[in-house]
Protein backbone atom coordinates (compact mmCIF):
# COMPACT_ATOMS: atom_id res chain seq x y z
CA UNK A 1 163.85 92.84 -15.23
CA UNK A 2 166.36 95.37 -13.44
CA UNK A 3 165.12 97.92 -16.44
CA UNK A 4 162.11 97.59 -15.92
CA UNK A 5 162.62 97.84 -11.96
CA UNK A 6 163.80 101.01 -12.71
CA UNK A 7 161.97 102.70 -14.24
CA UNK A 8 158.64 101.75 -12.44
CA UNK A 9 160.33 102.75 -9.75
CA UNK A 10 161.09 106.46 -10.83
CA UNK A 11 157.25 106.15 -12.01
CA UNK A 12 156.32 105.91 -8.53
CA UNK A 13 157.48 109.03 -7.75
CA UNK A 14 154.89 110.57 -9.88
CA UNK A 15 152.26 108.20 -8.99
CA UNK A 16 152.60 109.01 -5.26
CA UNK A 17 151.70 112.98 -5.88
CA UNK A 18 148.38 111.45 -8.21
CA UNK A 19 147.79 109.05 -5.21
CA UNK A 20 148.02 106.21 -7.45
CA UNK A 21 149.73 102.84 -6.29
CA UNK A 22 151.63 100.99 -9.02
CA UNK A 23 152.10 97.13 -8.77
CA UNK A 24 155.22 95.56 -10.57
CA UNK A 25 154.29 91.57 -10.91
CA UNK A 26 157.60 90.09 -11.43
CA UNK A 27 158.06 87.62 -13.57
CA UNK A 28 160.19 84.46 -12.33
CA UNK A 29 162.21 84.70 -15.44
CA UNK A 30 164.68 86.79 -16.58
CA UNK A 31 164.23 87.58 -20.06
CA UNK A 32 167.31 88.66 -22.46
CA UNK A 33 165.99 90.74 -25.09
CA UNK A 34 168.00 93.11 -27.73
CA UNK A 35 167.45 96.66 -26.76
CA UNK A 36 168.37 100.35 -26.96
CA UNK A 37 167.80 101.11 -23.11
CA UNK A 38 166.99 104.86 -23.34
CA UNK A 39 164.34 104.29 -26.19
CA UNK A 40 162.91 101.31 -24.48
CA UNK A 41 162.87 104.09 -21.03
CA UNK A 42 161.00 106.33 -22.97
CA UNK A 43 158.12 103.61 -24.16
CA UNK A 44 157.71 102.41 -20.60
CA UNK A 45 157.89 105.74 -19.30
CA UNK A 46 155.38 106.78 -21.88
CA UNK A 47 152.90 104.83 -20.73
CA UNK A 48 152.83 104.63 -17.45
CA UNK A 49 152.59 108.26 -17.08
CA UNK A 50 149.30 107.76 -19.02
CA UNK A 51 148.43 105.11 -16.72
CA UNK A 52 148.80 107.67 -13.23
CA UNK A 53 147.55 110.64 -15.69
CA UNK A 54 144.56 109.32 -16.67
CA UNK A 55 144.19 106.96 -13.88
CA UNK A 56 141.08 107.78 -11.29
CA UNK A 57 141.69 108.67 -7.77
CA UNK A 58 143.15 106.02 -5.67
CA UNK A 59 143.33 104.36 -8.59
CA UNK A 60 146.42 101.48 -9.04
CA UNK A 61 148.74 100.57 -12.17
CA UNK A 62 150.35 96.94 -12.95
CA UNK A 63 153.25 96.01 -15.09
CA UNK A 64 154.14 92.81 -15.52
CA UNK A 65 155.80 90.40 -18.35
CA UNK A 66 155.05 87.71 -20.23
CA UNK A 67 156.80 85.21 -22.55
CA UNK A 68 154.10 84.59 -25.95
CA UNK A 69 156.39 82.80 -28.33
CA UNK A 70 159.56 84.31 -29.61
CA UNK A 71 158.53 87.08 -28.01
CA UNK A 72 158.47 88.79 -24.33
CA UNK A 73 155.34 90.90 -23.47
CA UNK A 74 155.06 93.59 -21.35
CA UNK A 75 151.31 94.67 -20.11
CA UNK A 76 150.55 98.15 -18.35
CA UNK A 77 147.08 98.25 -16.98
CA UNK A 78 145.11 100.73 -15.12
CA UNK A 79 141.96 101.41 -13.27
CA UNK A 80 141.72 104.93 -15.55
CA UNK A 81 139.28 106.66 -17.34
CA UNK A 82 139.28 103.98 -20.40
CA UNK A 83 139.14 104.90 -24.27
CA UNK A 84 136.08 105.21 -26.01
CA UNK A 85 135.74 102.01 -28.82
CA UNK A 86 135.96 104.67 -31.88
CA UNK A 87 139.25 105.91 -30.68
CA UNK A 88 141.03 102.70 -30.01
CA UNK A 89 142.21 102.49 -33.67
CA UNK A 90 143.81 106.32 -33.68
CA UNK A 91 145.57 106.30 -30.21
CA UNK A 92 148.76 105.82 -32.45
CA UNK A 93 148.80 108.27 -34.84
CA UNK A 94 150.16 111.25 -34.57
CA UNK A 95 148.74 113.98 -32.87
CA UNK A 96 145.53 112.31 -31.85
CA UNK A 97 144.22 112.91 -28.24
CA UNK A 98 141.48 111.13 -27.27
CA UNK A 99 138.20 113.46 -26.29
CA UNK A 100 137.76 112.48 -22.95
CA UNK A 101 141.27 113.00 -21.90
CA UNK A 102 141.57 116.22 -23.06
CA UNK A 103 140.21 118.19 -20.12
CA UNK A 104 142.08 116.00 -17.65
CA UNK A 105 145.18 117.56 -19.01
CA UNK A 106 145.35 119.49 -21.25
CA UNK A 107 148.67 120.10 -22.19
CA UNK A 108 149.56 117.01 -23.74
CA UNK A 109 150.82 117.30 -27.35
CA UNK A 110 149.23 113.84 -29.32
CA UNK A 111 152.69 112.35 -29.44
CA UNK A 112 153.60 110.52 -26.94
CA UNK A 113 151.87 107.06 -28.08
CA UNK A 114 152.80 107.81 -31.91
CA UNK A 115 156.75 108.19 -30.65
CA UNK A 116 155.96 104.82 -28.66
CA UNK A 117 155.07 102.41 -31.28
CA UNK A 118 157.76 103.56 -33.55
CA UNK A 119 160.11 102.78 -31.08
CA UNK A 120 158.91 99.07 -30.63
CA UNK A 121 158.50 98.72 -33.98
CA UNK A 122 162.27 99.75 -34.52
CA UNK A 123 162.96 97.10 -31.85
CA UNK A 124 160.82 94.87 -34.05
CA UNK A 125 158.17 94.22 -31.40
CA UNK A 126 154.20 95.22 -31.62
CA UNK A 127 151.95 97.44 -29.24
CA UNK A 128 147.99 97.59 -28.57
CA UNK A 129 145.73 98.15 -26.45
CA UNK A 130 142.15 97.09 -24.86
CA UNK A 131 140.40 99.44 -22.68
CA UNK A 132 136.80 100.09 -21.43
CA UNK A 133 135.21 103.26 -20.44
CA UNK A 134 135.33 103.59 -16.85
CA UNK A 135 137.01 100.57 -15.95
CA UNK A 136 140.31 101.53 -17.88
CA UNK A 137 143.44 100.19 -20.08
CA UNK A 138 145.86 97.47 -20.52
CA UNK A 139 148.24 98.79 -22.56
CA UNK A 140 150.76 95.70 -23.80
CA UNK A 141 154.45 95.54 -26.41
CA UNK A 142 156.25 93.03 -27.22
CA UNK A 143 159.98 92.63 -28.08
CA UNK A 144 161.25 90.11 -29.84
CA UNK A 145 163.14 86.96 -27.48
CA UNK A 146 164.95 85.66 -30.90
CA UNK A 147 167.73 88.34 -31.99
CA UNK A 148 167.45 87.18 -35.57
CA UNK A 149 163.82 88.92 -35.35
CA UNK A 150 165.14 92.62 -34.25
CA UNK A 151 165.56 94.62 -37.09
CA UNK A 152 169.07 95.64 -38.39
CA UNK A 153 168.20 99.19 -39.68
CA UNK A 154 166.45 101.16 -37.04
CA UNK A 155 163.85 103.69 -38.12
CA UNK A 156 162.36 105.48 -35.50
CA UNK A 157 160.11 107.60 -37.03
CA UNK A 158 157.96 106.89 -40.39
């Protein structure tokens, strides 16, 4: 929980120049997972600056966590723009960038979500996402609560 404290926290920094108000819903439990803190920075880091990017004005962010099993979920949701249905399935490949993100900003290079899920799935969690145009995204990962489930071998990048 103090990772993830920190990080939303240097999120808000951002979010205060987009006029965007992040929310972190703390969970009452403390939740030991196996991770590689830098990688697991960049993931959460990832997408919440989607979340204040593509976010609308005024618009708020949440993070919170969730225990589903043997595994700890964390959800990122925002009042944004939304993805369009037909995109939902490419968000996670490489170099994809959804249409009606593009003029919003666009210097973004289609990598940031493909880097994202290979880094939970090297921590042997799973990422998705539901989202609805105009009404925005809930971007979620989970990380595995039971060591024996974290993959020995680490491969970042497929």
């Amino acid at each position: 929980v103090d990772f993830v404290n920190k990080v939303v926290t240097q999120a808000r920094i951002i979010a205060d120049e987009y006029g965007i108000k992040i929310d972190l819903i703390r969970s009452a439990k403390n939740y030991k997972v196996r991770i590689d803190k830098e990688r697991l920075g960049i993931v959460l880091t990832n997408l919440l600056d989607n979340a204040i990017r593509y976010n609308v004005k005024e618009g708020s962010v949440s993070v919170d966590l969730e225990e589903t099993g043997k595994f700890v979920r964390m959800n990122v949701r925002d009042t944004g723009v939304g993805v369009p249905a037909g995109e939902l399935d490419k968000l996670f490949t490489k170099f994809h960038r959804g249409g009606n993100v593009v003029e919003m900003e666009p210097n973004g290079s289609g990598l940031g979500l493909y880097i994202t899920k290979n880094i939970v799935k090297s921590h042997g969690g799973e990422i998705g996402v539901e989202s609805e145009i105009g009404r925005g995204s809930s971007f979620w990962f989970t990380l595995p609560l039971d060591f024996s489930l974290v993959p020995e071998k680490q491969i970042l990048y497929e």
